[in-house]
PDB file of N, CA and C in Angstrom:
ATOM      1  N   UNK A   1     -36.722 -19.360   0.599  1.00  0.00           N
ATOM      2  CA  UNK A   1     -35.496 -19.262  -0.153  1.00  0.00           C
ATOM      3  C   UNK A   1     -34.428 -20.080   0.575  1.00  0.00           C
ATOM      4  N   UNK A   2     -33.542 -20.701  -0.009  1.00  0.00           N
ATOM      5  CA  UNK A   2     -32.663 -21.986   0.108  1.00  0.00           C
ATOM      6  C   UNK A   2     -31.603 -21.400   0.164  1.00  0.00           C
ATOM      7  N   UNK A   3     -30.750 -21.178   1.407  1.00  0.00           N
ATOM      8  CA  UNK A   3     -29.293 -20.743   1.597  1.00  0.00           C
ATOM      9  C   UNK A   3     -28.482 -21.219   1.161  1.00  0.00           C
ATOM     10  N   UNK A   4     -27.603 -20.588   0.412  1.00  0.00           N
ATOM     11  CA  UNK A   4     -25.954 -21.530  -0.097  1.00  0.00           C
ATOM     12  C   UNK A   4     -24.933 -21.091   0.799  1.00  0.00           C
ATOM     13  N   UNK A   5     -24.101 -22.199   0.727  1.00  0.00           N
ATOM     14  CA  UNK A   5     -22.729 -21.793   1.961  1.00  0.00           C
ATOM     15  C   UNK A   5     -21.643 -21.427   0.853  1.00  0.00           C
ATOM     16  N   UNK A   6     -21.065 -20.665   0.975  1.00  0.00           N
ATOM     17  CA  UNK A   6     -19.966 -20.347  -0.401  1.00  0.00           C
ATOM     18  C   UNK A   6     -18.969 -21.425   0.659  1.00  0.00           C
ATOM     19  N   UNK A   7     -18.519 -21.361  -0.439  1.00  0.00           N
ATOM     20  CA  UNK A   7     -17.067 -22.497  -0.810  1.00  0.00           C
ATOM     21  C   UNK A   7     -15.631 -21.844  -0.109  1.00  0.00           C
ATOM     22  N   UNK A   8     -15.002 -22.738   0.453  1.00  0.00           N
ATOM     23  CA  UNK A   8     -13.488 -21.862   0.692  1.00  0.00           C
ATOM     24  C   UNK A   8     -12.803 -21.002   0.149  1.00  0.00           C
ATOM     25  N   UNK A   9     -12.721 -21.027  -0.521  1.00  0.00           N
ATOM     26  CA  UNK A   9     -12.244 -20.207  -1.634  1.00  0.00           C
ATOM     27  C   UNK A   9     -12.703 -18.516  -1.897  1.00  0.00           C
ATOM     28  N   UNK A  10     -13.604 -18.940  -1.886  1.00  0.00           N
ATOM     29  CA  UNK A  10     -14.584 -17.797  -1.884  1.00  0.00           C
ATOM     30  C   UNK A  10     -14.880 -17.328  -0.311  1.00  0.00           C
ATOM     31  N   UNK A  11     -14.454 -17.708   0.431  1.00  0.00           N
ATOM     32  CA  UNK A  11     -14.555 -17.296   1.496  1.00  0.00           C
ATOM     33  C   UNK A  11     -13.415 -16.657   1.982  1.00  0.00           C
ATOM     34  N   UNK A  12     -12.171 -17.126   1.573  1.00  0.00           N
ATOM     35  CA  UNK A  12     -10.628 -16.587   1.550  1.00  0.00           C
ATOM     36  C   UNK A  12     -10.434 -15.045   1.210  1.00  0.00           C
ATOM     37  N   UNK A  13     -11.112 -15.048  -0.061  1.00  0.00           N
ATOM     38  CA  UNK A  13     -11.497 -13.747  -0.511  1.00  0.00           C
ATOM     39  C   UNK A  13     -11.836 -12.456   0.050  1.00  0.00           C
ATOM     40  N   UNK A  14     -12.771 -13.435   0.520  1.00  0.00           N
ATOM     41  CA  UNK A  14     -14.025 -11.833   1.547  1.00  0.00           C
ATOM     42  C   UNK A  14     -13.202 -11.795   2.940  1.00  0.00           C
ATOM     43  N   UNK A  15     -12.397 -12.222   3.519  1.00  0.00           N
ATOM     44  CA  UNK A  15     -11.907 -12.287   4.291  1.00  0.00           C
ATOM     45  C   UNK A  15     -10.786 -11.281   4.629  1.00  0.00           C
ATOM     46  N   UNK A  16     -11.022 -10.433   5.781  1.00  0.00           N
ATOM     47  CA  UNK A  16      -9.694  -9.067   5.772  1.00  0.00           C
ATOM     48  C   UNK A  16      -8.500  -9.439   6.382  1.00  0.00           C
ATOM     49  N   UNK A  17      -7.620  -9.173   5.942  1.00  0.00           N
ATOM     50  CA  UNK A  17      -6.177  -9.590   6.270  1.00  0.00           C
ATOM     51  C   UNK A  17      -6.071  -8.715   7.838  1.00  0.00           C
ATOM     52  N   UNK A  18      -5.240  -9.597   8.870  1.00  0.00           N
ATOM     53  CA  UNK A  18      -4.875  -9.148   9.527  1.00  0.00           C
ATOM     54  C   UNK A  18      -3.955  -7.772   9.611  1.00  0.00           C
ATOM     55  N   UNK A  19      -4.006  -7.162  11.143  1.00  0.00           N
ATOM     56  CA  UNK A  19      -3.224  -6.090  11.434  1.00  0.00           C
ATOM     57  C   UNK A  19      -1.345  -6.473  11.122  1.00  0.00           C
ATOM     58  N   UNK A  20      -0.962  -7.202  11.388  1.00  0.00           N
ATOM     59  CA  UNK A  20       0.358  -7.663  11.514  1.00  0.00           C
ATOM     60  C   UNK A  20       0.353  -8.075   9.566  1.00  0.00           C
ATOM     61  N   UNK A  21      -0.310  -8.571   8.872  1.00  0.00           N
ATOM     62  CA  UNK A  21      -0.238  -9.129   7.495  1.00  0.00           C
ATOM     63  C   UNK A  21      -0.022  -7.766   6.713  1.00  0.00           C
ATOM     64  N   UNK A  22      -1.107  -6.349   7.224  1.00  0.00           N
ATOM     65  CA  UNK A  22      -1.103  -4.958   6.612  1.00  0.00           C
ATOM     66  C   UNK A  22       0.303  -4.468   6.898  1.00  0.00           C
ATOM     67  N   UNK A  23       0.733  -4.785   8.313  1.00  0.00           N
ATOM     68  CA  UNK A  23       1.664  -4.163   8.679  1.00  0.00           C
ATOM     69  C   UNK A  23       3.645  -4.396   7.430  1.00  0.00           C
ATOM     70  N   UNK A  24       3.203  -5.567   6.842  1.00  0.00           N
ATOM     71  CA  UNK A  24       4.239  -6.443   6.378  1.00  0.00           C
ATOM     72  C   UNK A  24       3.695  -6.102   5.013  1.00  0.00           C
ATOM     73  N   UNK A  25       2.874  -6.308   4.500  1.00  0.00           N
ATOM     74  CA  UNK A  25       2.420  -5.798   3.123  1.00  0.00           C
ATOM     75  C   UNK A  25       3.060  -4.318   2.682  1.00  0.00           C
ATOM     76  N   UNK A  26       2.531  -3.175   3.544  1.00  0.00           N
ATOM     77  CA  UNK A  26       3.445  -2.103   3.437  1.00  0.00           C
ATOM     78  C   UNK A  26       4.559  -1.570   3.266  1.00  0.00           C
ATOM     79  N   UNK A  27       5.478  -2.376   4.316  1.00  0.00           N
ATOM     80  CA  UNK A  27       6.711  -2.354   4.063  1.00  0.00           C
ATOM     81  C   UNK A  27       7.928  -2.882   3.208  1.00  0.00           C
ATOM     82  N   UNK A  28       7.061  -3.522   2.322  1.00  0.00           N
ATOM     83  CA  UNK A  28       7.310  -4.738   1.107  1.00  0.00           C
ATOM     84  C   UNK A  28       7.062  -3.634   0.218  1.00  0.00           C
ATOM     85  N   UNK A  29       5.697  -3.467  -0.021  1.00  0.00           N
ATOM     86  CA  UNK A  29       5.291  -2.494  -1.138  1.00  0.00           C
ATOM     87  C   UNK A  29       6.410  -1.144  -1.067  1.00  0.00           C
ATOM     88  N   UNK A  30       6.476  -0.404   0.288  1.00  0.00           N
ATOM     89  CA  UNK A  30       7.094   0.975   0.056  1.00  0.00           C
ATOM     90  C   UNK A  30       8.559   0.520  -0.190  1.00  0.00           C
ATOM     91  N   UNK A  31       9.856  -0.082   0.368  1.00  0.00           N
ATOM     92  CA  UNK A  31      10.700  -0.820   0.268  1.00  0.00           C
ATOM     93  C   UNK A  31      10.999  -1.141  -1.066  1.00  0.00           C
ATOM     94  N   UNK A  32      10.339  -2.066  -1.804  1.00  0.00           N
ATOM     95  CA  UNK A  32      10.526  -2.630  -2.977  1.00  0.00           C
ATOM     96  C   UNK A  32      10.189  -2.407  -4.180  1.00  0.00           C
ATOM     97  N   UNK A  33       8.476  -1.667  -3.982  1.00  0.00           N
ATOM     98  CA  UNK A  33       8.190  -1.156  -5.626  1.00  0.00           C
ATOM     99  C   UNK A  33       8.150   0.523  -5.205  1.00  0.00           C
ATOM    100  N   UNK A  34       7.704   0.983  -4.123  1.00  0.00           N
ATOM    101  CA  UNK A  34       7.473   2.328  -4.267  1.00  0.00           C
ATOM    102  C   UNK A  34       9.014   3.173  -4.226  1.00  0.00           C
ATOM    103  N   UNK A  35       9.809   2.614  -3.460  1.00  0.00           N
ATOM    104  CA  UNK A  35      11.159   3.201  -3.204  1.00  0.00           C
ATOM    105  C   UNK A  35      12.196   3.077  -4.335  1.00  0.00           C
ATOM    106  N   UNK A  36      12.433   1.711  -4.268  1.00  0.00           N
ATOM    107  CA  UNK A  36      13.815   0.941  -5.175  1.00  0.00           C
ATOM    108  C   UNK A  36      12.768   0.842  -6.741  1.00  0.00           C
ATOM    109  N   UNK A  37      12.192   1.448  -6.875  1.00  0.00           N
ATOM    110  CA  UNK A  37      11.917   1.256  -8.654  1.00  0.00           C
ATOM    111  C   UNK A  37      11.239   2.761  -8.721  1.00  0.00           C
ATOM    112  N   UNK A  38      10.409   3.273  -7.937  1.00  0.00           N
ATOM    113  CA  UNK A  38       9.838   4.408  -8.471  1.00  0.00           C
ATOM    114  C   UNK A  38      10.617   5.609  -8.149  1.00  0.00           C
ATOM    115  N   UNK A  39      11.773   5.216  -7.271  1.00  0.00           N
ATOM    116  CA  UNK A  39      12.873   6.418  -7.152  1.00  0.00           C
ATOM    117  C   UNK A  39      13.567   6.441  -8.247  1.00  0.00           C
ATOM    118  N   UNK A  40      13.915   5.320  -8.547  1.00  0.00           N
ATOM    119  CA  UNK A  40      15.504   5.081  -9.478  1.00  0.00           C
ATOM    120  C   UNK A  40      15.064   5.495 -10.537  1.00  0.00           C
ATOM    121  N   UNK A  41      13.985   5.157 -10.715  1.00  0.00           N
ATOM    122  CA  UNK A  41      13.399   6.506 -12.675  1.00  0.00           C
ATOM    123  C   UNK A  41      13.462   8.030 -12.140  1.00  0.00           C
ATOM    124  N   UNK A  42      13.318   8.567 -10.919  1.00  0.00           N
ATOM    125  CA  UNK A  42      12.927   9.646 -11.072  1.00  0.00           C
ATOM    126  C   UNK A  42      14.616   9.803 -10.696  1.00  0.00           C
ATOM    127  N   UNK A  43      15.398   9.754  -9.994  1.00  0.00           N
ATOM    128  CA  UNK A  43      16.669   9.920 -10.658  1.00  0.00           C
ATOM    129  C   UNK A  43      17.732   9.812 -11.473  1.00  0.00           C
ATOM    130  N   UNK A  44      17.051   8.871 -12.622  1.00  0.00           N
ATOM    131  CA  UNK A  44      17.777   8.305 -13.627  1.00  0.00           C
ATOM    132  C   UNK A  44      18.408   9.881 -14.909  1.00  0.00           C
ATOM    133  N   UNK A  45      19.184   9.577 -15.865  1.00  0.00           N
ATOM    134  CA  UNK A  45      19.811  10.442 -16.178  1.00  0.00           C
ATOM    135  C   UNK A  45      18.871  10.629 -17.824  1.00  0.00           C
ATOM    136  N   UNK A  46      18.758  11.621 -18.356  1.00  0.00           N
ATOM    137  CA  UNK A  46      18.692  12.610 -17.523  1.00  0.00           C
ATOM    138  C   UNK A  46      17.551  13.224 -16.891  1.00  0.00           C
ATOM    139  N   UNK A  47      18.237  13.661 -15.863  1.00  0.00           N
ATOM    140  CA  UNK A  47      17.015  14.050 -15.181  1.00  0.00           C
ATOM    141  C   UNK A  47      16.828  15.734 -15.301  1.00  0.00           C
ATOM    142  N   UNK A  48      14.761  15.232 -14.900  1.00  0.00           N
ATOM    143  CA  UNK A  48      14.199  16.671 -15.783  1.00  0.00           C
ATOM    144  C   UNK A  48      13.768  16.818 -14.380  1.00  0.00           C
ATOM    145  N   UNK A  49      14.045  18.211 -13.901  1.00  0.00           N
ATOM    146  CA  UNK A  49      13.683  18.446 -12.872  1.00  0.00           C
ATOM    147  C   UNK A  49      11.694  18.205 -12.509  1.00  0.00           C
ATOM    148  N   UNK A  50      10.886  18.834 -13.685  1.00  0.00           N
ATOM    149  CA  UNK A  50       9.686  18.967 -13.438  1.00  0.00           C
ATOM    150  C   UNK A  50       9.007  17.264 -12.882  1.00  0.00           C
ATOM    151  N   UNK A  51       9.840  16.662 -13.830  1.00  0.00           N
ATOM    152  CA  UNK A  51       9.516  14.995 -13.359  1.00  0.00           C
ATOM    153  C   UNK A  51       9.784  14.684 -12.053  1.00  0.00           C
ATOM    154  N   UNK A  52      10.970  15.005 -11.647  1.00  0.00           N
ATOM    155  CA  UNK A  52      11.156  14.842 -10.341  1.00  0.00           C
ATOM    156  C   UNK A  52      10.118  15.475  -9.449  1.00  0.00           C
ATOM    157  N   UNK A  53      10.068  16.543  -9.253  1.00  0.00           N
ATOM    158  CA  UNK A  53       9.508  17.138  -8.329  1.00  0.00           C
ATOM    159  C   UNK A  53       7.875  16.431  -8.440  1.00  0.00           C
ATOM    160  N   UNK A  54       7.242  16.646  -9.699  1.00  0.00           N
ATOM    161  CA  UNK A  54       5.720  15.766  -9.794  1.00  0.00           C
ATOM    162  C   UNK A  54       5.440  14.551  -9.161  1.00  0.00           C
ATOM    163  N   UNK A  55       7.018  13.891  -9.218  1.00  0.00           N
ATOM    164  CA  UNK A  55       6.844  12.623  -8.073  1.00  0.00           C
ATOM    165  C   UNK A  55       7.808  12.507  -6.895  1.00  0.00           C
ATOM    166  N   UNK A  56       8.082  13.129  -6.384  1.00  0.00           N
ATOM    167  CA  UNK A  56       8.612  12.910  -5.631  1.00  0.00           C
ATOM    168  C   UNK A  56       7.587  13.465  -4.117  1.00  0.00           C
ATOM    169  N   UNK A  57       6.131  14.691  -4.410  1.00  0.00           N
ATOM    170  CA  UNK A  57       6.176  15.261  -4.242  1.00  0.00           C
ATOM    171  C   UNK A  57       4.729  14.280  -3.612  1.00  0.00           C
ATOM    172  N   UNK A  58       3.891  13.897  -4.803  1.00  0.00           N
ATOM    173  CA  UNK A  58       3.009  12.429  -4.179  1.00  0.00           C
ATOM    174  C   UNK A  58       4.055  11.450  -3.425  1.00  0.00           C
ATOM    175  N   UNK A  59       5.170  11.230  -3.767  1.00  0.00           N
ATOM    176  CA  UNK A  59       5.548   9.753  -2.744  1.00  0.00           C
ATOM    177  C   UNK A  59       6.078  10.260  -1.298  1.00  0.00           C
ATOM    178  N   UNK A  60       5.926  11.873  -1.315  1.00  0.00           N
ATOM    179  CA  UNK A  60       6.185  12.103   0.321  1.00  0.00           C
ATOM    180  C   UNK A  60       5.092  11.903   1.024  1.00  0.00           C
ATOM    181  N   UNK A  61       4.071  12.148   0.389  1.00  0.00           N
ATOM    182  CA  UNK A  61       2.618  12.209   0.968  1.00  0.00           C
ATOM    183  C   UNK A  61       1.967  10.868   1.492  1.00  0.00           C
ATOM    184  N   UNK A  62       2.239   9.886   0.425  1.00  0.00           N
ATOM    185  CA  UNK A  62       1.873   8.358   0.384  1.00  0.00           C
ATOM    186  C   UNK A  62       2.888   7.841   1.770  1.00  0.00           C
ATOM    187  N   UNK A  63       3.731   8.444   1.838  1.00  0.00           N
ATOM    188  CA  UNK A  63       5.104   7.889   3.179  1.00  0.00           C
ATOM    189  C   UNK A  63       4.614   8.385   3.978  1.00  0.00           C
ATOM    190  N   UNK A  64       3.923   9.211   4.322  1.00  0.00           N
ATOM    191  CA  UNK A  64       3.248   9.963   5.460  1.00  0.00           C
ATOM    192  C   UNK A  64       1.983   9.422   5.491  1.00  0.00           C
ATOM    193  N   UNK A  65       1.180   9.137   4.561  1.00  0.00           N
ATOM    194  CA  UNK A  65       0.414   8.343   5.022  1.00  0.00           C
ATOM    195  C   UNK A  65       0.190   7.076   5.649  1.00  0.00           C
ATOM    196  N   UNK A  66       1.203   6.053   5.552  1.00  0.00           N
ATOM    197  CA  UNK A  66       1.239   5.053   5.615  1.00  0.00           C
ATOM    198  C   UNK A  66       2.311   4.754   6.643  1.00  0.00           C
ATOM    199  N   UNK A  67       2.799   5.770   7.233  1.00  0.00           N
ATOM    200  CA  UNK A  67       3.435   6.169   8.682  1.00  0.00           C
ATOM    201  C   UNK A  67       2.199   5.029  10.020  1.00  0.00           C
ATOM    202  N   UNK A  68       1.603   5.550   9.505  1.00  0.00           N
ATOM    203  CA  UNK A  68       0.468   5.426  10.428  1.00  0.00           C
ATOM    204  C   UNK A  68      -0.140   4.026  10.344  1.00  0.00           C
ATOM    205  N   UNK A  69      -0.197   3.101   9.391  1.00  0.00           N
ATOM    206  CA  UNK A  69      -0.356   1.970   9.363  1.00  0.00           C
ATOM    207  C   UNK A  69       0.961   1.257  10.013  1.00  0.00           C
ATOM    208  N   UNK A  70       1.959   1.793  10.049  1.00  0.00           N
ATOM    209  CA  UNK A  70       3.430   0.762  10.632  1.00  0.00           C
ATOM    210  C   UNK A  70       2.792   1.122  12.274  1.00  0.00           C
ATOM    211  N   UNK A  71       2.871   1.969  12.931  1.00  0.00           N
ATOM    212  CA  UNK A  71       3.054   2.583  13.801  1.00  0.00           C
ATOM    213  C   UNK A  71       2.182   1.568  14.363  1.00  0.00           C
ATOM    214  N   UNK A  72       0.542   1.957  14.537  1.00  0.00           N
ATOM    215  CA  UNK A  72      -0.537   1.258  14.564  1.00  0.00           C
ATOM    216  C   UNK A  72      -1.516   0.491  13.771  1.00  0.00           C
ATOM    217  N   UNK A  73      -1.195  -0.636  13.390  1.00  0.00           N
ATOM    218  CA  UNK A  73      -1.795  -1.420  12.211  1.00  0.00           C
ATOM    219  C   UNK A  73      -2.971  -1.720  13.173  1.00  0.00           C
ATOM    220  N   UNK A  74      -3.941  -1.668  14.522  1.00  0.00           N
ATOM    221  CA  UNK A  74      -4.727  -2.245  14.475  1.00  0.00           C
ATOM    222  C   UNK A  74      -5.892  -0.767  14.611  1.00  0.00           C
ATOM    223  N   UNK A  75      -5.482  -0.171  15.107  1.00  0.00           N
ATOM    224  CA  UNK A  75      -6.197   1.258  15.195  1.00  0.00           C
ATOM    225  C   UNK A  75      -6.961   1.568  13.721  1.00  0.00           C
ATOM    226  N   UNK A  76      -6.196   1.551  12.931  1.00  0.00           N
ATOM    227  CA  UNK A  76      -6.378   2.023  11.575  1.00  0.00           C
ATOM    228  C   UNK A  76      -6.192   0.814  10.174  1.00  0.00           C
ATOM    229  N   UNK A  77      -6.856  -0.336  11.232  1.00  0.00           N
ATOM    230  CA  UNK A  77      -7.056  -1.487  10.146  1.00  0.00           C
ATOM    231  C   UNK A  77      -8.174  -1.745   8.872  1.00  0.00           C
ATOM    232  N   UNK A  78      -9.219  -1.039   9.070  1.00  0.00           N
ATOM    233  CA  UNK A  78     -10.362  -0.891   8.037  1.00  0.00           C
ATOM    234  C   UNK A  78      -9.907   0.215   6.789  1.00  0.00           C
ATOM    235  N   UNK A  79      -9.161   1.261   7.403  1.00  0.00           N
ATOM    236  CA  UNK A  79      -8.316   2.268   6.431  1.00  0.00           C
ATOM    237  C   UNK A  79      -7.662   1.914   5.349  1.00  0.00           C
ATOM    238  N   UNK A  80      -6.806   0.877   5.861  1.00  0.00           N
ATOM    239  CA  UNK A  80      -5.817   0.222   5.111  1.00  0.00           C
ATOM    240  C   UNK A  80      -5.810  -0.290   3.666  1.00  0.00           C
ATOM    241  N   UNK A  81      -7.337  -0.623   3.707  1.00  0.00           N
ATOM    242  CA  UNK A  81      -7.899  -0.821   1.851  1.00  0.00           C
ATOM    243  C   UNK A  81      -8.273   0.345   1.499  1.00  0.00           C
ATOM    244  N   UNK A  82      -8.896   1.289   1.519  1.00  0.00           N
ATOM    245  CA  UNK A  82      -8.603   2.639   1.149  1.00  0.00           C
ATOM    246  C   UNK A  82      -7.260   2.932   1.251  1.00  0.00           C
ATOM    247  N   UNK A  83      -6.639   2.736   1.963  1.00  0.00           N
ATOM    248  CA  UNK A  83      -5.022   3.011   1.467  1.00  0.00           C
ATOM    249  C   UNK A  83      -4.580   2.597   0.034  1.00  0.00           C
ATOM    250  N   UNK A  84      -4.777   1.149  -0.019  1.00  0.00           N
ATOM    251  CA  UNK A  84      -4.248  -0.223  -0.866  1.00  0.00           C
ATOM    252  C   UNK A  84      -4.873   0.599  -2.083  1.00  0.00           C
ATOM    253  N   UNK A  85      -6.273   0.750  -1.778  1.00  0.00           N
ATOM    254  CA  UNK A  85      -7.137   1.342  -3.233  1.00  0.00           C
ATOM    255  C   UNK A  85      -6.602   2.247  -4.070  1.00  0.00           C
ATOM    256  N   UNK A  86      -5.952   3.508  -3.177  1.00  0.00           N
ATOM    257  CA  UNK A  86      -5.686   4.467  -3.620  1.00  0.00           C
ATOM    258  C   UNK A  86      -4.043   4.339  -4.317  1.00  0.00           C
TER     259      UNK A  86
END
């Protein structure tokens, strides 16, 4: 059987982002879409308490999780797509 070499491209792909790249990805994501857009609906007017609390209640959990990727991005670098996944 005759080996193929995949292509750059395809190699870019399969390729895991660094500890320092996870570390910056996170803080983009929580910062920009998880904070400044998924807060501002859940306090927007009017507000229903049950909504609030249903989310507010996962995005403490997700902030606590991901505590741990700022802190130590290389310890807990394979995690980090199970993070992303979830």
């Amino acid at each position: 059987m005759k080996k193929e070499r995949l292509d750059d491209i395809t190699l870019s792909y399969l390729r895991f982002q660094s500890p320092r790249e996870n570390r910056g990805n996170i803080l983009v994501f929580f910062l920009i879409f998880l904070d400044t857009i998924g807060v501002l609906f859940l306090l927007g007017e009017p507000m229903v308490p049950l909504f609030y609390w249903s989310g507010i209640i996962p995005l403490v959990f997700i902030h606590l999780w991901a505590i741990q990727y700022v802190i130590a991005p290389y310890k807990f670098e394979k995690s980090y797509y199970l993070f992303f996944g979830v």
